[in-house]
Protein backbone atom coordinates (compact mmCIF):
# COMPACT_ATOMS: atom_id res chain seq x y z
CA UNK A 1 0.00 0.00 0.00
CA UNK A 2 1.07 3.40 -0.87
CA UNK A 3 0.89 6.11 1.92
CA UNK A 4 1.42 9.67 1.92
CA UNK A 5 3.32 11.18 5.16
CA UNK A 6 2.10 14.42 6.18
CA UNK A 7 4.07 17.05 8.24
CA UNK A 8 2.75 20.23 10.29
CA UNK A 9 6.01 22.04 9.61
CA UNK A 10 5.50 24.65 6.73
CA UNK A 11 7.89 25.08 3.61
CA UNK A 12 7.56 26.30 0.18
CA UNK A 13 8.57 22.80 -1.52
CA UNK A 14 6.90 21.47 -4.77
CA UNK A 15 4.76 19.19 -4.39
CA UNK A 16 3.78 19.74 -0.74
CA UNK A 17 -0.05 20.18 -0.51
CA UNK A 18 -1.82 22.06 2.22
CA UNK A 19 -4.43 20.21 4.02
CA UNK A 20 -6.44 20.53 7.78
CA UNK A 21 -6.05 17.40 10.05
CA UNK A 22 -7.29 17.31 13.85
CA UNK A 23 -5.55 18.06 16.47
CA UNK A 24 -7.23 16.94 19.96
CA UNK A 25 -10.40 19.53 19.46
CA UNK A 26 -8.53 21.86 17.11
CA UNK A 27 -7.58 21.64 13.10
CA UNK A 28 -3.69 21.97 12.48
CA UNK A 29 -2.55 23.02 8.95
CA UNK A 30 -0.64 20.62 7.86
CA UNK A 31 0.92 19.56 4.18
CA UNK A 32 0.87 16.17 2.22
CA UNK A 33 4.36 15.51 0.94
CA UNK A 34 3.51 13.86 -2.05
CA UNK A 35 7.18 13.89 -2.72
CA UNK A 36 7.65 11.50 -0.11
CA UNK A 37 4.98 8.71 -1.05
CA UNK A 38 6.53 5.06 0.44
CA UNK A 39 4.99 2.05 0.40
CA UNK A 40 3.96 -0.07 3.84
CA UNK A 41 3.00 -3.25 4.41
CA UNK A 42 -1.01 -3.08 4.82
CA UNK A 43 -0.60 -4.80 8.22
CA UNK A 44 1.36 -1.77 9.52
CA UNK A 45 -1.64 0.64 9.23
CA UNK A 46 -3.40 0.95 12.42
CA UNK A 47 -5.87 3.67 12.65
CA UNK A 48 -6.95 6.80 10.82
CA UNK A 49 -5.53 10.02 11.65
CA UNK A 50 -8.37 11.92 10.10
CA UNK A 51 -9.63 13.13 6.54
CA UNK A 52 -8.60 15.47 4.21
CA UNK A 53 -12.12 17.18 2.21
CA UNK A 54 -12.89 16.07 -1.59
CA UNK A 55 -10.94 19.19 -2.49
CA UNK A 56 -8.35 18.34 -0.71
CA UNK A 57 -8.06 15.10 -2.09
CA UNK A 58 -8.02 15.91 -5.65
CA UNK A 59 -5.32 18.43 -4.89
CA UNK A 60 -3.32 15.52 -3.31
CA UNK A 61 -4.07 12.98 -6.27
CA UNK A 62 -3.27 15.79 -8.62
CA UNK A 63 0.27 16.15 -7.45
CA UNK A 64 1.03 12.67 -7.40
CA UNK A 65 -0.01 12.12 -11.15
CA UNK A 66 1.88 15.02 -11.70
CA UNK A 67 4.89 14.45 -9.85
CA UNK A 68 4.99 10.86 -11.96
CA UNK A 69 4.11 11.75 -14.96
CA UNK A 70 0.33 10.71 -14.86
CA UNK A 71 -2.42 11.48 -16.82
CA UNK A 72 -5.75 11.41 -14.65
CA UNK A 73 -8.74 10.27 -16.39
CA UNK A 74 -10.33 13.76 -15.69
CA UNK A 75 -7.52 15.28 -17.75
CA UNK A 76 -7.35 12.89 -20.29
CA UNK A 77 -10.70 14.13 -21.87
């Protein structure tokens, strides 16, 4: 399985995507470093951290296609 890591540290990197997570009772800004995608065994995932919105999402997908050379089907029409 593929994950993305996400950090609540802020730089101006390509590829880094911003995104809200919770934190305790609070949302934290945080970025998806698509750049840093690594693959995990499924066993080693545990328990969700949260969810990014549908926006958010596409944002993150759209990087990742981008960052490898992808074509999404949206963009392909």
């Amino acid at each position: 399985m593929l994950v993305c890591p996400f950090t609540s540290h802020q730089e101006t990197l390509p590829y880094r995507v911003p995104v809200s997570l919770p934190y305790g009772d609070a949302v934290r800004a945080s970025w998806a470093m698509t750049d840093k995608l690594m693959a995990v065994k499924r066993e080693r995932i545990r328990a969700s951290v949260g969810r990014v919105s549908s926006q958010e999402f596409a944002a993150i997908e759209s990087a990742i296609a981008d960052l490898l050379g992808l074509v999404l089907a949206q963009q392909a029409s």
